[in-house]
N, C-alpha and C. Protein backbone atom coordinates (compact mmCIF):
# COMPACT_ATOMS: atom_id res chain seq x y z
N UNK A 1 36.66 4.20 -6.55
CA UNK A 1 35.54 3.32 -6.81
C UNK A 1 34.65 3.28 -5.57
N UNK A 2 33.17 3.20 -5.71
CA UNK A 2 32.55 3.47 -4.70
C UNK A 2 32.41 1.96 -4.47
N UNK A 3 32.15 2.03 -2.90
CA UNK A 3 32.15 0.20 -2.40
C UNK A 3 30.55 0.54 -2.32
N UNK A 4 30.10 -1.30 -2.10
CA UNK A 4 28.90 -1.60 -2.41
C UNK A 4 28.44 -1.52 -1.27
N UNK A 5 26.97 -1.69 -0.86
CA UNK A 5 26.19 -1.57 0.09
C UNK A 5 26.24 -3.16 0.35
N UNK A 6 26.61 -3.75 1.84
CA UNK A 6 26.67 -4.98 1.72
C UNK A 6 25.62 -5.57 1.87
N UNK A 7 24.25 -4.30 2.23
CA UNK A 7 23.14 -5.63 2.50
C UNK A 7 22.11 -5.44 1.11
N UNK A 8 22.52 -4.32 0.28
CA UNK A 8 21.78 -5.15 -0.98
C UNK A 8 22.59 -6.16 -1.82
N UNK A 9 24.13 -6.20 -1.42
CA UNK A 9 24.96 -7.21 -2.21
C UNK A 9 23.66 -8.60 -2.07
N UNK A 10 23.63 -8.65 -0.49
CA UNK A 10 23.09 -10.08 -0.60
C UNK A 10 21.30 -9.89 -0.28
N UNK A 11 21.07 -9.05 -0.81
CA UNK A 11 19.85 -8.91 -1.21
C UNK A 11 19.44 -9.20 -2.56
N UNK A 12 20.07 -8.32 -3.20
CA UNK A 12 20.36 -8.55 -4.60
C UNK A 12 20.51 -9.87 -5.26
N UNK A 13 21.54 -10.35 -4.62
CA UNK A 13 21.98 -11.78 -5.38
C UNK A 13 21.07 -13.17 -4.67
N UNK A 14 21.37 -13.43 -6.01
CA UNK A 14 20.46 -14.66 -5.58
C UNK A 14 19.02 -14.47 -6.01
N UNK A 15 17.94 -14.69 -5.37
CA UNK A 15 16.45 -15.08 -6.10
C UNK A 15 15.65 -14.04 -4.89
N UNK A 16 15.75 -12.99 -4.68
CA UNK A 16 15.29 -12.13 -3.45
C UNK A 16 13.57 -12.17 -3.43
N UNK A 17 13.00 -12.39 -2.45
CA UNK A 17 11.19 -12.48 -2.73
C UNK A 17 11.17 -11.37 -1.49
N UNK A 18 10.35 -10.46 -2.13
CA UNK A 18 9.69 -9.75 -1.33
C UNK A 18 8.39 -9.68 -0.12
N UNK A 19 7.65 -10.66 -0.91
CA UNK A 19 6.68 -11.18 -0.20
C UNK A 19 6.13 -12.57 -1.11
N UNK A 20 5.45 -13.49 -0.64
CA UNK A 20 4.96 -14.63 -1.34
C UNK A 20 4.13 -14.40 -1.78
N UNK A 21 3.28 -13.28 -1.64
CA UNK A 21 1.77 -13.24 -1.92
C UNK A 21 2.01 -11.93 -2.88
N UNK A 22 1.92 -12.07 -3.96
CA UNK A 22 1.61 -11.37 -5.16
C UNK A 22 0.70 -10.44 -5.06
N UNK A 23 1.04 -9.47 -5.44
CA UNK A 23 -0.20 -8.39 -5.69
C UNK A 23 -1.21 -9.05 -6.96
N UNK A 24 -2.49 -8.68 -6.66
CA UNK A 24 -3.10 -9.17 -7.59
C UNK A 24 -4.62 -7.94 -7.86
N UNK A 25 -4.72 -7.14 -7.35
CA UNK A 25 -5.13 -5.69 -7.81
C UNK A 25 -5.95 -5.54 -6.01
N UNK A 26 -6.52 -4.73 -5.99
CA UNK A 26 -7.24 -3.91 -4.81
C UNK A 26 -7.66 -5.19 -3.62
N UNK A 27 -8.05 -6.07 -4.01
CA UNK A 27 -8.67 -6.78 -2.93
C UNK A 27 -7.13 -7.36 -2.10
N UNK A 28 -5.88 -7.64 -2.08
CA UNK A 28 -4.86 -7.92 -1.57
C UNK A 28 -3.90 -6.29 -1.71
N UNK A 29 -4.29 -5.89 -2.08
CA UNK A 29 -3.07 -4.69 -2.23
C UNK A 29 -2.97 -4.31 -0.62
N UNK A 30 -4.09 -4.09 0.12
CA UNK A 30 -3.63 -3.87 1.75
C UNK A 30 -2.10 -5.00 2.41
N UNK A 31 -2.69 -5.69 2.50
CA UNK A 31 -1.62 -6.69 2.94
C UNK A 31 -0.23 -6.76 1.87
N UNK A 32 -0.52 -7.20 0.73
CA UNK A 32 1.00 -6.59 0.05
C UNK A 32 1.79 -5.55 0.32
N UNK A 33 1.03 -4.63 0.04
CA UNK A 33 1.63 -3.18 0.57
C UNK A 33 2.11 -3.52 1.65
N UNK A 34 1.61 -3.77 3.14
CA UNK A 34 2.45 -3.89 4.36
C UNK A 34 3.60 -5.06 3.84
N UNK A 35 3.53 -5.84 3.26
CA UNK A 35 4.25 -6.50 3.40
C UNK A 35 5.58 -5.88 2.42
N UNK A 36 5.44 -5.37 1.70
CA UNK A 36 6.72 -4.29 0.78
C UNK A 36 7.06 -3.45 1.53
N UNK A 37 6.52 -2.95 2.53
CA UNK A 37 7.02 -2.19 3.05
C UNK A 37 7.99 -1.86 4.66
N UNK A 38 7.19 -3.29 4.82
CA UNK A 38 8.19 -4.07 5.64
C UNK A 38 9.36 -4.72 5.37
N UNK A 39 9.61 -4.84 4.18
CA UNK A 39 10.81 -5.79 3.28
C UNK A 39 11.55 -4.63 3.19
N UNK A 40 10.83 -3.54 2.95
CA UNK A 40 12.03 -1.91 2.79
C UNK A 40 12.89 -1.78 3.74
N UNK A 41 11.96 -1.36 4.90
CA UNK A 41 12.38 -1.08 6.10
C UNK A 41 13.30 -2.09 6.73
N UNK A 42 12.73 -3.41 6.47
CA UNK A 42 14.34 -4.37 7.05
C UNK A 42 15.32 -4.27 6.05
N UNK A 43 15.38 -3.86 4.90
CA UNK A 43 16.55 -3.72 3.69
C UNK A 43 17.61 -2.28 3.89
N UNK A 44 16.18 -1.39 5.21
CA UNK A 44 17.21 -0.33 5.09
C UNK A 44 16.76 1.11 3.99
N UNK A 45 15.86 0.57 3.45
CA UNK A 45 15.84 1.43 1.85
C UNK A 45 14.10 1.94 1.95
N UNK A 46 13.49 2.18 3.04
CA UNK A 46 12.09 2.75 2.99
C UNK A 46 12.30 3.93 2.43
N UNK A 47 13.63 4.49 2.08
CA UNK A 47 13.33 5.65 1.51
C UNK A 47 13.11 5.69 -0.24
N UNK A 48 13.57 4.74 -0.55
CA UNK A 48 13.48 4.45 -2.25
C UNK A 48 11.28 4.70 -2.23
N UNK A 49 10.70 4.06 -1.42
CA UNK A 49 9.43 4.37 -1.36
C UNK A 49 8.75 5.33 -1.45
N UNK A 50 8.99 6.44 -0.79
CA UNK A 50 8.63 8.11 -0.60
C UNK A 50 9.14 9.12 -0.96
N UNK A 51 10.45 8.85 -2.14
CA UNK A 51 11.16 10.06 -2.16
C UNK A 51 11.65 10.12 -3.58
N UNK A 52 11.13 10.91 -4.16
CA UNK A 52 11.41 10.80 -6.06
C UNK A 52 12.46 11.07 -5.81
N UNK A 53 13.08 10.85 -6.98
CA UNK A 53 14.15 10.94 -7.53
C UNK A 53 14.88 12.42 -7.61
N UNK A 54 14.00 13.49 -7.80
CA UNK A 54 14.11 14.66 -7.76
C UNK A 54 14.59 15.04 -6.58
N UNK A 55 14.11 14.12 -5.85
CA UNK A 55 14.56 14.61 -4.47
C UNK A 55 16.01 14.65 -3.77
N UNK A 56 16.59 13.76 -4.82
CA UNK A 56 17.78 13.24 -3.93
C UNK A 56 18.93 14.12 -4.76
N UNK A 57 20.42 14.54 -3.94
CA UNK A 57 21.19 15.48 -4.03
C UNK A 57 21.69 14.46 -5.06
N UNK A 58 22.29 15.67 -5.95
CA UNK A 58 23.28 15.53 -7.21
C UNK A 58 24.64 14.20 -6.75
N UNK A 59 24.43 14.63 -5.74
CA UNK A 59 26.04 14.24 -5.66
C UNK A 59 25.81 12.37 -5.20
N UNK A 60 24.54 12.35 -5.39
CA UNK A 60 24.14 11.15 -4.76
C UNK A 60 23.24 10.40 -5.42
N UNK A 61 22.96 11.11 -6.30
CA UNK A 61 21.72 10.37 -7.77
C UNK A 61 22.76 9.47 -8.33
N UNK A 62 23.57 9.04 -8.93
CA UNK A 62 24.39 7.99 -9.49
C UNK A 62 23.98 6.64 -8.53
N UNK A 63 24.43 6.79 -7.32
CA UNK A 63 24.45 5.83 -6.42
C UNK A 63 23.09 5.20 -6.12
N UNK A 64 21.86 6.06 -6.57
CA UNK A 64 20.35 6.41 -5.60
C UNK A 64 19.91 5.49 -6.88
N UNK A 65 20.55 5.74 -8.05
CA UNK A 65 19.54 5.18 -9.30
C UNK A 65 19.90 4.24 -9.47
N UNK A 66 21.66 3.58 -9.36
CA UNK A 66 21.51 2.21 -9.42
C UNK A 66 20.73 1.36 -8.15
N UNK A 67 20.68 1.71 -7.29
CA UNK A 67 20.28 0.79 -5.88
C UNK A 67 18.58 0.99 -6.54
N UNK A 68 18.13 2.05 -6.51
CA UNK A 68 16.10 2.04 -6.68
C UNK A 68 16.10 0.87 -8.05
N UNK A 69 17.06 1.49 -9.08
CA UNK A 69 16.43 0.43 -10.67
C UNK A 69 16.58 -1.07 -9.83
N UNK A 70 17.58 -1.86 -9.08
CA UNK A 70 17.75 -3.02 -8.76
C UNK A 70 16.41 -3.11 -7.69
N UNK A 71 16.02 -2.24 -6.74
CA UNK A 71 15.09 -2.42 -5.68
C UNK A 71 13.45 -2.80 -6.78
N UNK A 72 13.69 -1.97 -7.46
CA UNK A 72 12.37 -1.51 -8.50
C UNK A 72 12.37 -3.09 -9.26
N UNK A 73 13.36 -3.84 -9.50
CA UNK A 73 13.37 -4.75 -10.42
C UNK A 73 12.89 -6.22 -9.20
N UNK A 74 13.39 -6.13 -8.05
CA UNK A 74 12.53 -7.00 -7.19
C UNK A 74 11.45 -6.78 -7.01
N UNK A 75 11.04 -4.83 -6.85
CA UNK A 75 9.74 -5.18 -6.41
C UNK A 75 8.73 -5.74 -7.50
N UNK A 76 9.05 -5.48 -9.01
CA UNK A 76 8.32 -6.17 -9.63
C UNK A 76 7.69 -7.27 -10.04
N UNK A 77 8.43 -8.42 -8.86
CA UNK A 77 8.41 -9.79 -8.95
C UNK A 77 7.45 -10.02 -8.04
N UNK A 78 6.87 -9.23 -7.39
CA UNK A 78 6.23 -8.94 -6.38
C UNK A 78 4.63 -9.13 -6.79
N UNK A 79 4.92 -8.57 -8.33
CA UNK A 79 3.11 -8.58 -9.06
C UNK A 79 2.75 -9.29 -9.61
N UNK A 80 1.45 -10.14 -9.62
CA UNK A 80 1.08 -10.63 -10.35
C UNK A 80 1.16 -10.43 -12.26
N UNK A 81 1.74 -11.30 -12.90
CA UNK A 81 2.18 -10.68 -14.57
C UNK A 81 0.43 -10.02 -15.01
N UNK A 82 -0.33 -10.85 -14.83
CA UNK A 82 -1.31 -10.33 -14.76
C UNK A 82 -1.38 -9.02 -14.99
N UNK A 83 -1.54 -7.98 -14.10
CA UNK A 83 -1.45 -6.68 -13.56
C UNK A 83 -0.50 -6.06 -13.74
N UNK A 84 1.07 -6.84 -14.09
CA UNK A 84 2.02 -5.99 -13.90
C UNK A 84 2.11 -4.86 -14.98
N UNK A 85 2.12 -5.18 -16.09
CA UNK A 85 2.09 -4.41 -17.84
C UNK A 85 1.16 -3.08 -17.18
N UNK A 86 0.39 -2.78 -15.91
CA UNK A 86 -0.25 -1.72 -15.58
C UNK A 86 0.92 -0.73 -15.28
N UNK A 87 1.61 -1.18 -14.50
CA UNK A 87 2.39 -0.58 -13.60
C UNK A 87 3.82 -0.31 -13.90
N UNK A 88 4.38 -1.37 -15.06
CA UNK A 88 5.96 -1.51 -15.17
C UNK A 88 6.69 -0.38 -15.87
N UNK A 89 5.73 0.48 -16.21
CA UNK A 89 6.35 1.72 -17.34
C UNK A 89 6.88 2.64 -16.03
N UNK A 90 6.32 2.28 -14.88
CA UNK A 90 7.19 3.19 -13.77
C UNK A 90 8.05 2.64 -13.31
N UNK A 91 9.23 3.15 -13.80
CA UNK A 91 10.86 2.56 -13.64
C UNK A 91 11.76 2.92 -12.45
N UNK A 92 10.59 3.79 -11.02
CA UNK A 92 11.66 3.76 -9.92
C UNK A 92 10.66 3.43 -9.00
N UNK A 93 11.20 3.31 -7.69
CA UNK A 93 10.61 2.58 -6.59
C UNK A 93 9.11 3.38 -6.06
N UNK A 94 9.61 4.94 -6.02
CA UNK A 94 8.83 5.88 -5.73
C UNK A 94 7.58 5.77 -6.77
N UNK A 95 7.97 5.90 -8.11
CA UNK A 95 6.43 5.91 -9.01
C UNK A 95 6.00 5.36 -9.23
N UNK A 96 6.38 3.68 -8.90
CA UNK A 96 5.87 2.51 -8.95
C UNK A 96 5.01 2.51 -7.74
N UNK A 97 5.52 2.28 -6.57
CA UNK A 97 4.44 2.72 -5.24
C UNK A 97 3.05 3.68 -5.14
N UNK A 98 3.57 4.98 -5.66
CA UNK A 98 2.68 5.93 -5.96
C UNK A 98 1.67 5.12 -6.97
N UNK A 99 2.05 4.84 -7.86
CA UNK A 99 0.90 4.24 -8.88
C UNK A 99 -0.09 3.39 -8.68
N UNK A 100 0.81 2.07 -7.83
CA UNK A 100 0.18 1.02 -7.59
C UNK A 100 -1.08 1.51 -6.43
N UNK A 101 -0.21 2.31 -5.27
CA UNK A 101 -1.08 3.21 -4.65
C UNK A 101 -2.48 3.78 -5.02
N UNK A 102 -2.44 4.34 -5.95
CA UNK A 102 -3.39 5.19 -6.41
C UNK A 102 -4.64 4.09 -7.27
N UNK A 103 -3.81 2.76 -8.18
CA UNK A 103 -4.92 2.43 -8.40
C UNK A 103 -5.69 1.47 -7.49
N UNK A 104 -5.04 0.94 -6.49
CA UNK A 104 -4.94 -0.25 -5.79
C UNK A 104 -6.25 0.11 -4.61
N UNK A 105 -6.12 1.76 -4.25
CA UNK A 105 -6.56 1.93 -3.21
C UNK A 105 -7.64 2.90 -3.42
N UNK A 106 -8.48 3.49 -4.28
CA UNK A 106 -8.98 4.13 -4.67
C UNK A 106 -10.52 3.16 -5.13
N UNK A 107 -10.33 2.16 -5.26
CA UNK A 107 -11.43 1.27 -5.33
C UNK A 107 -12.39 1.75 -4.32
N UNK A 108 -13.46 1.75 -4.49
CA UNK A 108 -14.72 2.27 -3.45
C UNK A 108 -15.05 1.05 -2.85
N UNK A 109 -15.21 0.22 -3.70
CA UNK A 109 -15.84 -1.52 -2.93
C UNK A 109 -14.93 -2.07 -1.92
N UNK A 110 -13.42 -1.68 -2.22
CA UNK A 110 -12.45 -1.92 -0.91
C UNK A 110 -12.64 -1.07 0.51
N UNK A 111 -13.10 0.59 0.03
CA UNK A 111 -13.06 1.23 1.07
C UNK A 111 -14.72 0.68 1.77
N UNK A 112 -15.60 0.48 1.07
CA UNK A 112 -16.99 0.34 1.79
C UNK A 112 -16.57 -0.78 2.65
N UNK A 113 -15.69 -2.04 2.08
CA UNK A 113 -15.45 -3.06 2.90
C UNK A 113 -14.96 -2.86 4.25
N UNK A 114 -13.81 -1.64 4.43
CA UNK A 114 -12.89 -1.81 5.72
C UNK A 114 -14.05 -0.96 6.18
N UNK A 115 -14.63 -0.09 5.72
CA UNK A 115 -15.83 0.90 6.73
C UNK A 115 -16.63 -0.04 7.43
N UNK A 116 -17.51 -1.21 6.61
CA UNK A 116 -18.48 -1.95 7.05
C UNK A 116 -17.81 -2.61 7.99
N UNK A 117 -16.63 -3.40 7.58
CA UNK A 117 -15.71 -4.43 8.92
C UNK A 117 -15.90 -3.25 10.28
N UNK A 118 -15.93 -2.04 10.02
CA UNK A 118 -14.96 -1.18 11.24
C UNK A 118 -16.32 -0.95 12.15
N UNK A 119 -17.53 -0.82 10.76
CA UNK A 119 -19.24 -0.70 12.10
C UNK A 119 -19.86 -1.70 12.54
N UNK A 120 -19.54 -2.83 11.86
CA UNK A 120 -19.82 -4.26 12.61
C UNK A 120 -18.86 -4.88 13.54
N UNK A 121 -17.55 -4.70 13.53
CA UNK A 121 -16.89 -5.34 14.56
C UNK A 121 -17.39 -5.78 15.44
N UNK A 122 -17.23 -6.73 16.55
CA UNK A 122 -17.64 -7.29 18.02
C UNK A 122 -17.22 -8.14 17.87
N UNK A 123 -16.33 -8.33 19.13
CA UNK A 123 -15.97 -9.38 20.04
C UNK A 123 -15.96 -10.58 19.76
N UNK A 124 -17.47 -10.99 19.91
CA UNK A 124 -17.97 -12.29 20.00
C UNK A 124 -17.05 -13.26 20.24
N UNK A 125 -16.72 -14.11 20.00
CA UNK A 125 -15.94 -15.27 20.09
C UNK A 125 -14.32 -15.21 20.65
N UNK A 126 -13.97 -13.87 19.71
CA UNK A 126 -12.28 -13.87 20.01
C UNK A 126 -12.26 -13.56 21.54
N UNK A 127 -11.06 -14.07 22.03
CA UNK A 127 -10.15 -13.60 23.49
C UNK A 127 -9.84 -12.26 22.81
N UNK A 128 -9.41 -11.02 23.91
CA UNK A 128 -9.31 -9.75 24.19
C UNK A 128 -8.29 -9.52 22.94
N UNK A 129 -7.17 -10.63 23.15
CA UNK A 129 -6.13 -9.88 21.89
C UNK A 129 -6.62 -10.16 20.81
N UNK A 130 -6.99 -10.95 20.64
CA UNK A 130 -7.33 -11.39 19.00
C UNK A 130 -7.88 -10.11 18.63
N UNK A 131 -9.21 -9.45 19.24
CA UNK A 131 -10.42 -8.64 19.32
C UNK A 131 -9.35 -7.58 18.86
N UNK A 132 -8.57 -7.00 19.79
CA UNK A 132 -7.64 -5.58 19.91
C UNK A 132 -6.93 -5.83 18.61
N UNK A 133 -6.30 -6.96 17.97
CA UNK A 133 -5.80 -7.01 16.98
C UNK A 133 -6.21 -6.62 15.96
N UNK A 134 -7.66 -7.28 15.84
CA UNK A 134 -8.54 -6.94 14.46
C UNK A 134 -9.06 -5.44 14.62
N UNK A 135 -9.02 -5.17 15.81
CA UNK A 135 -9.07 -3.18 15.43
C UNK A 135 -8.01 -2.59 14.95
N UNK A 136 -6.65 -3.29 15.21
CA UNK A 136 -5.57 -2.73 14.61
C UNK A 136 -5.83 -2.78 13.22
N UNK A 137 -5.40 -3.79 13.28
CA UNK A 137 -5.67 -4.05 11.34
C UNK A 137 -6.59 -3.19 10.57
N UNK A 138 -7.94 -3.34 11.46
CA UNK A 138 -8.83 -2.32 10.74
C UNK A 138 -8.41 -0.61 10.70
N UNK A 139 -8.21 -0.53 11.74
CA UNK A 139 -7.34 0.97 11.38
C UNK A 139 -6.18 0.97 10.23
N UNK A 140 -5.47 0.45 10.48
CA UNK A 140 -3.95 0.60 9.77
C UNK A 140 -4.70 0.26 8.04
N UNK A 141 -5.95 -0.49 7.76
CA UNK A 141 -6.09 -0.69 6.56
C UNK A 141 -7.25 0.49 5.97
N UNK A 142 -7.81 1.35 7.13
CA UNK A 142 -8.31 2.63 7.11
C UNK A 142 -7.74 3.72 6.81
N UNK A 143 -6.62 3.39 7.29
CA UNK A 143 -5.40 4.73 7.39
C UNK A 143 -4.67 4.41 5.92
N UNK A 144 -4.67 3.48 5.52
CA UNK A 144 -3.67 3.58 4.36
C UNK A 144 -5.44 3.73 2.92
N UNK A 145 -5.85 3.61 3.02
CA UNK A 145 -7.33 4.02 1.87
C UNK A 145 -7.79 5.37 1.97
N UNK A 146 -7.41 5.86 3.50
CA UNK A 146 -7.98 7.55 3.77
C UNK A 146 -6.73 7.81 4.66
N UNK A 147 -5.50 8.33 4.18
CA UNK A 147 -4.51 8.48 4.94
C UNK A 147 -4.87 10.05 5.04
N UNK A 148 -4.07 10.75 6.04
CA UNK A 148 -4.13 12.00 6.64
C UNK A 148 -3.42 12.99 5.39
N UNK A 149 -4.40 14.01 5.44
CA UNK A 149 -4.18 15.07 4.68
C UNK A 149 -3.66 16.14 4.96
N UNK A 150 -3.46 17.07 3.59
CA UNK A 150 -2.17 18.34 4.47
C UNK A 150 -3.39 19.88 4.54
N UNK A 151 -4.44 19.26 3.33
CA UNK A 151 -5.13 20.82 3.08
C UNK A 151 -6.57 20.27 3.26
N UNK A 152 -7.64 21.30 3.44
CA UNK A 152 -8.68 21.65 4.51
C UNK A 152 -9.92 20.59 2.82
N UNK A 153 -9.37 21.08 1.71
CA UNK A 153 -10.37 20.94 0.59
C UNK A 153 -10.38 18.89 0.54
N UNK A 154 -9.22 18.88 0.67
CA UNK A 154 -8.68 17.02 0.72
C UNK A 154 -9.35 16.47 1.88
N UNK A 155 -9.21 16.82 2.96
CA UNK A 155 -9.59 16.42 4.24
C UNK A 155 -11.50 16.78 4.09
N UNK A 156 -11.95 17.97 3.09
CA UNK A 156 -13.10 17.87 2.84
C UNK A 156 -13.51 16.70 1.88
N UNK A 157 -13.05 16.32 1.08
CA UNK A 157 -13.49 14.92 0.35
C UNK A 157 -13.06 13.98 0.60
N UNK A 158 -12.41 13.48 1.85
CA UNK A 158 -12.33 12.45 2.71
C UNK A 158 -13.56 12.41 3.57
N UNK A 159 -13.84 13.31 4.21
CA UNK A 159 -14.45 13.19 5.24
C UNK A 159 -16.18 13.05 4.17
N UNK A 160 -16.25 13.55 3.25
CA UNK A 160 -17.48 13.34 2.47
C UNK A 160 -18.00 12.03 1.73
N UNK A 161 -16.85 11.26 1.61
CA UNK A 161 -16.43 9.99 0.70
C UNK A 161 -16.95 9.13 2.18
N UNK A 162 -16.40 9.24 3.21
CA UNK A 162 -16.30 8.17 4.36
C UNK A 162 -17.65 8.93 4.91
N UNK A 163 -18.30 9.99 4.83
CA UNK A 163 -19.72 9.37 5.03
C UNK A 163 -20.88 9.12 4.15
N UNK A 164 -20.56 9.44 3.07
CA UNK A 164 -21.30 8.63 2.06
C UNK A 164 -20.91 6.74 2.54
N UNK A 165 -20.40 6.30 2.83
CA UNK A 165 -20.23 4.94 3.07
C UNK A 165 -20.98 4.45 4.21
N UNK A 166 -20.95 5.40 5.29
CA UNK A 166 -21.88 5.19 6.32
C UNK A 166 -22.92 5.31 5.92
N UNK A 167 -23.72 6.08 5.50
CA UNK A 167 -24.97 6.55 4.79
C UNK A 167 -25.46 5.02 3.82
N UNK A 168 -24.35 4.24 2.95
CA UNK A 168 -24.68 3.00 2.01
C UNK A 168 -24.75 2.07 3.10
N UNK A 169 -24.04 1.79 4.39
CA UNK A 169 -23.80 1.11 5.16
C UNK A 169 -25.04 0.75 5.98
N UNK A 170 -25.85 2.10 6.22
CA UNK A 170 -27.14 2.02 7.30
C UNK A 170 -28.61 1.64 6.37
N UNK A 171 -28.24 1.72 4.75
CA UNK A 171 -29.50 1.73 3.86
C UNK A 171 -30.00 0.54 4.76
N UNK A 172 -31.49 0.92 4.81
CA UNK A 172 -32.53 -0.50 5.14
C UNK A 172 -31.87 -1.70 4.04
N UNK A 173 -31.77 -3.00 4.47
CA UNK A 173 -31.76 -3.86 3.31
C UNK A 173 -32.56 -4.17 2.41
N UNK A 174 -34.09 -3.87 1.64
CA UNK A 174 -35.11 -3.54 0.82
C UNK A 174 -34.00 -2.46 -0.16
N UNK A 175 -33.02 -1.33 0.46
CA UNK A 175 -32.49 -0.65 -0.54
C UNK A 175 -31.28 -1.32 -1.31
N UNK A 176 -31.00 -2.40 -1.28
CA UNK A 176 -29.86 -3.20 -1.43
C UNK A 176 -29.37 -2.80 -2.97
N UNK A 177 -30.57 -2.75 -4.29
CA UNK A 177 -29.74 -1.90 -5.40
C UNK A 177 -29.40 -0.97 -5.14
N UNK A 178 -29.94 0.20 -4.58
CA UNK A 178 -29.06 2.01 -4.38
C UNK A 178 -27.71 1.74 -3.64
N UNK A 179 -27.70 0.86 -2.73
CA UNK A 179 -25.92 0.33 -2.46
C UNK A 179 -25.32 -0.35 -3.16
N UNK A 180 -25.70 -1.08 -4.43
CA UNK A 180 -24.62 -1.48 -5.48
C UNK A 180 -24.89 -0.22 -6.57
């Protein structure tokens, strides 16, 4: 008999919250996301996130599918019911992520937002860390909307997408419909 993993025993049991703040579609999905994915990584299990099912050895899929269906069944508590009926037909950790991913972050009005935050930034008011902080953030919420690519054609419609945004970003304000 295979013994249990003791830290999803007490993960598992009981009423487990992943994060308090509900996904509720693109405008919070940045911060959810970090926050699921920080709940992985202290659980131990960031790999249920990135790694289909396909991926994992024979000899170890029994074990891989009960732990993701139980991980998969918290993270769903995670969504707003709202939204969830989008997403719940993906029954492991990996295609649930991927999905939510894809619709969550693909919004253009989210990406124009972190672009505009990233060409207006300044100082002003905050002390040095605060300031350095909010560039973090702004990166890390840059990096996950235009994450790094493997081929030359992807990295070409990134780099075309993120300056079309600059380009909506600099319109005179008189052009304010051609940017909606």
């Amino acid at each position: 008999m295979a013994t249990k993993n003791p830290i999803l025993t007490s993960v598992i049991s009981g009423s487990p919250t992943i994060t308090s703040e509900k996904l509720i579609g693109s405008e919070n999905y940045l911060s959810w996301s970090a926050s699921v994915e920080l709940w992985f990584t202290g659980q131990g299990y960031e790999d249920h996130l990135v790694t289909p099912e396909d991926a994992i050895p024979d000899v170890d899929k029994v074990q891989w599918k009960k732990i993701d269906a139980q991980l998969c069944s918290v993270l769903w508590q995670s969504v707003d019911p709202k939204i969830l009926h989008h997403i719940r037909a993906y029954k492991t950790c990996f295609k649930f992520w991927t999905q939510a991913k894809g619709l969550y972050t693909n919004d253009i009005q989210q990406f124009y937002k972190v672009i505009y935050d990233i060409v207006h930034v300044r100082q002003q008011d905050m002390d040095m860390s605060t300031y350095i902080g909010r560039i973090t953030s702004l990166k890390e919420e840059f990096l996950t909307l235009m994450p790094f690519t493997n081929g030359a054609e992807a990295q070409q419609i990134q780099t075309d997408k993120f300056f079309m945004m600059l380009t909506l970003i600099g319109l005179h304000p008189d052009l304010e419909s051609v940017r909606d």
